[in-house]
Protein backbone atom coordinates (compact mmCIF):
# COMPACT_ATOMS: atom_id res chain seq x y z
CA UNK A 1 85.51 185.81 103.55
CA UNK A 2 86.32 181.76 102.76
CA UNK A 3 89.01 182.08 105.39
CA UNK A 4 86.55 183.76 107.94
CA UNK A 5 83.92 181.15 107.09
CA UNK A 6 86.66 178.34 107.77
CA UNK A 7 87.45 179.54 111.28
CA UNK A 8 84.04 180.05 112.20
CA UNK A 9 83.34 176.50 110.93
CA UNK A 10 86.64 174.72 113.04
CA UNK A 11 85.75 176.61 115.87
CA UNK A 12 82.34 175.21 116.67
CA UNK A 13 83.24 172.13 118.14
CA UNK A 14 85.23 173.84 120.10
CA UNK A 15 82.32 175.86 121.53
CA UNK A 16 79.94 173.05 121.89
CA UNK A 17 81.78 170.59 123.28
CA UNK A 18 82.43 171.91 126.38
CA UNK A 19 77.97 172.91 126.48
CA UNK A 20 76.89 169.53 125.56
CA UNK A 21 79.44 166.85 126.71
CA UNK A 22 79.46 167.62 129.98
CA UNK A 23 75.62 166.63 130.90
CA UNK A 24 75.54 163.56 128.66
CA UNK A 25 78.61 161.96 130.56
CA UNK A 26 77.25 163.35 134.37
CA UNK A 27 73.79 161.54 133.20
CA UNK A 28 75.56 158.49 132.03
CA UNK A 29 77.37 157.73 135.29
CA UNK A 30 73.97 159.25 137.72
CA UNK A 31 72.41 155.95 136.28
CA UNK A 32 75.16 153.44 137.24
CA UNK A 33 74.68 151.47 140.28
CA UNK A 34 77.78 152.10 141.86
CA UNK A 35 78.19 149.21 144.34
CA UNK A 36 77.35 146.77 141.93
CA UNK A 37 80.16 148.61 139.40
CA UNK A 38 82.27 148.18 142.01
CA UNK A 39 82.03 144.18 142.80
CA UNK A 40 83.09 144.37 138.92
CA UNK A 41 85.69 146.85 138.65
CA UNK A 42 88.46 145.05 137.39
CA UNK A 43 86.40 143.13 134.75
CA UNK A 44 85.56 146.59 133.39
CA UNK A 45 88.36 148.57 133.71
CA UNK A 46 89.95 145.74 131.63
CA UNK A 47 87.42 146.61 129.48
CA UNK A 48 87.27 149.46 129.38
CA UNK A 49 91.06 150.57 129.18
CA UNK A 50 93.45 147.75 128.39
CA UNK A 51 91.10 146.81 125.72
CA UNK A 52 90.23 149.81 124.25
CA UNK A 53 94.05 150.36 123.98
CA UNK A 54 94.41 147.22 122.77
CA UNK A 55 91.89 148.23 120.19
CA UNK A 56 93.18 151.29 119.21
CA UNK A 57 96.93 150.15 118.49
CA UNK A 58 95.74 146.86 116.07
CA UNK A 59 93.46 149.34 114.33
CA UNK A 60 96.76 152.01 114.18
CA UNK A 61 98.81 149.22 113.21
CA UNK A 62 96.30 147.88 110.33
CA UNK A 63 96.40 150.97 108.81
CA UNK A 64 100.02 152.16 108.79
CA UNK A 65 100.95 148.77 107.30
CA UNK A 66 98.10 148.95 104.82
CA UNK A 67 98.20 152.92 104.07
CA UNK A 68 101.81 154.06 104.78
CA UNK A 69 100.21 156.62 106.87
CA UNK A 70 102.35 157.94 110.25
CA UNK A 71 101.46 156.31 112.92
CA UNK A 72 100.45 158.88 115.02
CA UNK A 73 97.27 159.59 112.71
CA UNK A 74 96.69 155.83 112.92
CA UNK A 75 96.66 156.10 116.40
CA UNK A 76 94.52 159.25 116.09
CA UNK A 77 92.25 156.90 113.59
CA UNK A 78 91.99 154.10 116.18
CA UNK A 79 90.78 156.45 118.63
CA UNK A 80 88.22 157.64 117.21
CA UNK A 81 86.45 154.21 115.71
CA UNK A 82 87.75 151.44 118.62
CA UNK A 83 84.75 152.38 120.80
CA UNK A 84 81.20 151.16 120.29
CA UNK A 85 78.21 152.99 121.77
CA UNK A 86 76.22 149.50 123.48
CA UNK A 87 72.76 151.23 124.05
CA UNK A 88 70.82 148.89 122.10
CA UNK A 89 72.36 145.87 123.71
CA UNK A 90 71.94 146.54 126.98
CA UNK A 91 68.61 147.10 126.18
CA UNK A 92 68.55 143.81 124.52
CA UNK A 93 69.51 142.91 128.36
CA UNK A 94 67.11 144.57 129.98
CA UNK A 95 64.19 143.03 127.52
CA UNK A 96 65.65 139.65 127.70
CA UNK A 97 66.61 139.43 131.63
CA UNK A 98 69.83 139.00 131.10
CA UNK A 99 71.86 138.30 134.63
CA UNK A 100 72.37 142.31 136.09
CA UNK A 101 76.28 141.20 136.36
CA UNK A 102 76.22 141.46 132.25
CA UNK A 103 74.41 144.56 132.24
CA UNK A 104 76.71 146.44 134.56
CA UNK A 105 79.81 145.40 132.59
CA UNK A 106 78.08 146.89 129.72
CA UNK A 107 77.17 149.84 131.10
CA UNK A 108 80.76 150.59 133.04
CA UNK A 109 82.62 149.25 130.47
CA UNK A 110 80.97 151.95 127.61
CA UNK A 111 80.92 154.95 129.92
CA UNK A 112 84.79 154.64 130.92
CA UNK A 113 85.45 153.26 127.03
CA UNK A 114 84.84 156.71 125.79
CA UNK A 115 87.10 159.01 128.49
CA UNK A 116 89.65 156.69 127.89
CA UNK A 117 89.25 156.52 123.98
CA UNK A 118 88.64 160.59 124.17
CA UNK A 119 91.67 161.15 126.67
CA UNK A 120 93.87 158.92 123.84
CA UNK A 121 92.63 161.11 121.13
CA UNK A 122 93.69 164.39 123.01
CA UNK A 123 96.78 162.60 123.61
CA UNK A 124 97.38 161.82 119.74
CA UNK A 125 96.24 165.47 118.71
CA UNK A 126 98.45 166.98 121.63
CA UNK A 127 101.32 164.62 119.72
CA UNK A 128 100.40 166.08 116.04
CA UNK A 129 100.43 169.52 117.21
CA UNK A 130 103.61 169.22 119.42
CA UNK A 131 105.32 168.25 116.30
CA UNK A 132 105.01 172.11 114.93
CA UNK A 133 105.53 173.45 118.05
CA UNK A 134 108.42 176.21 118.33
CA UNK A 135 109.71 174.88 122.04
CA UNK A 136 112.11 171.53 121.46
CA UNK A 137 110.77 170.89 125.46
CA UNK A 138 106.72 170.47 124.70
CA UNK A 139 108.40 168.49 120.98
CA UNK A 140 110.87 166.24 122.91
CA UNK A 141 108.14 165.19 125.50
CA UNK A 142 105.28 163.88 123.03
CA UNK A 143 107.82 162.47 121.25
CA UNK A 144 109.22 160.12 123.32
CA UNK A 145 106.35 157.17 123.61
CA UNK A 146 107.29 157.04 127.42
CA UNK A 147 106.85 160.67 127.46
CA UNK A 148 103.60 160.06 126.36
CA UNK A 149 102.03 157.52 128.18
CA UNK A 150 103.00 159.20 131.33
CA UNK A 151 101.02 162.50 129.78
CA UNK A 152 98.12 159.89 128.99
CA UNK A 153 98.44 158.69 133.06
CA UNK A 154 98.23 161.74 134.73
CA UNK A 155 95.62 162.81 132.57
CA UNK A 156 93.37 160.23 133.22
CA UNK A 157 94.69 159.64 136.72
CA UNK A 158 94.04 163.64 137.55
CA UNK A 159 90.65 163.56 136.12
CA UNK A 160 89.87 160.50 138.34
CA UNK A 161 91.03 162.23 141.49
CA UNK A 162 89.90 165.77 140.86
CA UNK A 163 86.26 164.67 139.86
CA UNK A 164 85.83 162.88 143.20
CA UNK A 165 87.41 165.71 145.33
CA UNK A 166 84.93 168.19 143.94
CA UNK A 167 82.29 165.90 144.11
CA UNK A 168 82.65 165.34 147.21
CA UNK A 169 82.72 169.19 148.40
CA UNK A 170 79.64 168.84 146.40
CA UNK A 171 78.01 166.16 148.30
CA UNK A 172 79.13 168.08 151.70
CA UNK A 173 77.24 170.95 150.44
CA UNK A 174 73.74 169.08 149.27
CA UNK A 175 72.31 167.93 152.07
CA UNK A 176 73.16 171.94 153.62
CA UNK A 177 70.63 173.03 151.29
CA UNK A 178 67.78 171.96 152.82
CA UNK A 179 63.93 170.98 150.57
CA UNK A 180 65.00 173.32 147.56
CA UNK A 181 65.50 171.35 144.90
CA UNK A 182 66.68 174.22 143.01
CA UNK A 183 69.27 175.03 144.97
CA UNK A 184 70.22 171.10 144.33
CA UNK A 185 69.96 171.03 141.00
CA UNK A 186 72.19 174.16 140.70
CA UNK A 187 74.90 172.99 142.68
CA UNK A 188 75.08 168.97 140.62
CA UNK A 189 74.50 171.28 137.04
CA UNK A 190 77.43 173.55 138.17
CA UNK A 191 79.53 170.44 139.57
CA UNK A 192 79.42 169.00 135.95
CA UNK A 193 80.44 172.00 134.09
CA UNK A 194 83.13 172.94 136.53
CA UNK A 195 84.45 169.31 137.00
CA UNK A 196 84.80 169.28 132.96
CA UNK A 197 86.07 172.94 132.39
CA UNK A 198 88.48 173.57 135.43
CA UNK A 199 90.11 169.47 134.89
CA UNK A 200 90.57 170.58 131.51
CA UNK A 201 91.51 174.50 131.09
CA UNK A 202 93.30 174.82 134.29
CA UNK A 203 94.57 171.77 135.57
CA UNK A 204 95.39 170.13 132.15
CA UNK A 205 93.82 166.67 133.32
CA UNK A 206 91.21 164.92 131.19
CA UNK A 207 87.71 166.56 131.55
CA UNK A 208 85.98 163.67 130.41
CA UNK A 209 87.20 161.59 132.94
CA UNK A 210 86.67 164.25 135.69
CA UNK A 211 83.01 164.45 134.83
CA UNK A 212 82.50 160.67 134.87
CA UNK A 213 84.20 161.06 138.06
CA UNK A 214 82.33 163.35 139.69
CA UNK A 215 78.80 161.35 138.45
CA UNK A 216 79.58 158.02 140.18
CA UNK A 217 80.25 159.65 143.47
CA UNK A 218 77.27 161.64 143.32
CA UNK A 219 75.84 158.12 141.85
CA UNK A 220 77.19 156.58 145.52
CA UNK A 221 76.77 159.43 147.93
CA UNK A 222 73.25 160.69 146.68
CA UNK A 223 70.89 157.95 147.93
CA UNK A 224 72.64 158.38 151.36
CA UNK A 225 73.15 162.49 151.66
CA UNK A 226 69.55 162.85 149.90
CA UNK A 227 65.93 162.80 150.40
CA UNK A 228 64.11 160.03 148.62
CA UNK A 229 61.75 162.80 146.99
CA UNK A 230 64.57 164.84 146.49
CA UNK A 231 67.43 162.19 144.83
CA UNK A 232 64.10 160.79 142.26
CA UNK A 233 64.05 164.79 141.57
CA UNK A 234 66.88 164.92 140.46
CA UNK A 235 67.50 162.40 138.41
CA UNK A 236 64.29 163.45 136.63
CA UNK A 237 66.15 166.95 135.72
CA UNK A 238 68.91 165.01 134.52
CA UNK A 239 66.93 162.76 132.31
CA UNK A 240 65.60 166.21 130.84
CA UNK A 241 68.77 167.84 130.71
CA UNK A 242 70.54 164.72 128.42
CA UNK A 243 67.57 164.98 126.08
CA UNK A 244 68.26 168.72 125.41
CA UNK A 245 72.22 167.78 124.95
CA UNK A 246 71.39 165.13 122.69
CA UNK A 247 68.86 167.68 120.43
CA UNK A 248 72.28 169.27 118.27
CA UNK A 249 72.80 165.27 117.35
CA UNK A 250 69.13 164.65 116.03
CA UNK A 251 69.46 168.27 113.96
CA UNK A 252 72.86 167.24 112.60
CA UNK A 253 70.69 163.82 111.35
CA UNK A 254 67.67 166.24 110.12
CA UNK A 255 70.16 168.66 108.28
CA UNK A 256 72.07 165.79 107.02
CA UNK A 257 69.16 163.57 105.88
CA UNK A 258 67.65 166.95 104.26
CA UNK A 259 70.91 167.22 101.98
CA UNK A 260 70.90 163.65 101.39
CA UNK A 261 67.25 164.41 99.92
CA UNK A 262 68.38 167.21 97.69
């Protein structure tokens, strides 16, 4: 029965990841002005990548010389803590009037931050488990740091390309569909889940950066392929639809402020 319990207990991240990730990260980049991202892109993907990996090797490297610990769960460590989550500042921003440039390098920077600091993290686990694995090939490959980063580029460089091709099938199919805003909201909900499942079970690319992907050029190409009426819609539904992803976060705070208590 413990050992029952235990796999039941590893396995639901597993199962909700791929439910609830997917709609907070398609929200995330629906809300970005694109062409203004754009005049900045090289201010935030330094941001977003070279520093984060910056980041996550001084925290690694802290650690291993403090702890002993191997590396790779240093790495793994840095990872998971060298991204911050800037919500409240940019709404410091938005109270304050802060110049829009420093508001879209906030809001870039923290929504490519996390697929790369997730993509690195797959990367380090990928590395841990390679190291029991029973083909020398799949050992050999993580081993060798050039091995890896070149894992670590395709995977975020195949997210970044098969997001936008499907979102852009996507966008060919929209404006096909006529007033229903159903049918609309369908295809963009499906277009999420697919972007993240298929990039990630199939074509062994990052998921997280597919979906991202995918929700900037839906973020460019809506306006333009979309009713007014119809493009406010939906971004209504996906308001709505981060708010029910975010709900298993604010019962995990309930549960754990209710054991706190006792």
């Amino acid at each position: 029965m413990p050992s029952s319990a235990s796999t039941s207990s590893r396995s639901k991240p597993t199962r909700f990841l791929p439910l609830f990730l997917p709609p907070l990260l398609f929200n995330a980049g629906l809300t970005i002005d694109v062409r203004r991202l754009l005049d900045e892109v090289w201010a935030v993907l330094l941001l977003a990548i070279v520093a984060v990996l910056v980041c996550i090797a001084i925290v690694a490297g802290v650690v291993h010389l403090a702890t002993g610990m191997d590396i790779v769960v240093c790495l793994l460590l840095g990872a998971v803590v060298s991204t911050t989550d800037p919500a409240a500042v940019i709404g410091i921003f938005r109270d304050v009037g802060a110049p829009k440039r420093l508001s879209i390098l906030a809001e870039g920077e923290s929504l490519l931050n996390d697929a790369v600091a997730i993509a690195a993290f797959g990367l380090f686990i990928g590395i841990l488990i390679s190291r029991f694995a029973t083909d020398p090939g799949d050992a050999g490959l993580t081993a060798d740091p050039s091995g890896a980063v070149m894992v670590f580029l395709r995977e975020f460089v195949g997210g970044l390309i098969y997001g936008y091709i499907i979102a852009r099938i996507a966008m060919l199919l929209l404006p096909r569909l006529g007033e229903s805003d159903a049918a609309i909201a369908s295809v963009t909900v499906s277009l999420s889940y697919l972007s993240f499942l298929v990039a990630d079970r199939y074509w062994h690319v990052s998921g997280v950066v597919s979906v991202v992907m995918a929700a900037l050029t839906v973020a460019a190409y809506g306006p333009t392929h979309l009713h007014p009426r119809q493009w406010a819609a939906l971004r209504q539904l996906w308001a709505q639809l981060e708010f029910w992803a975010k709900l298993p976060d604010l019962r995990a705070g309930l549960d754990g402020g209710g054991q706190r208590v006792c």
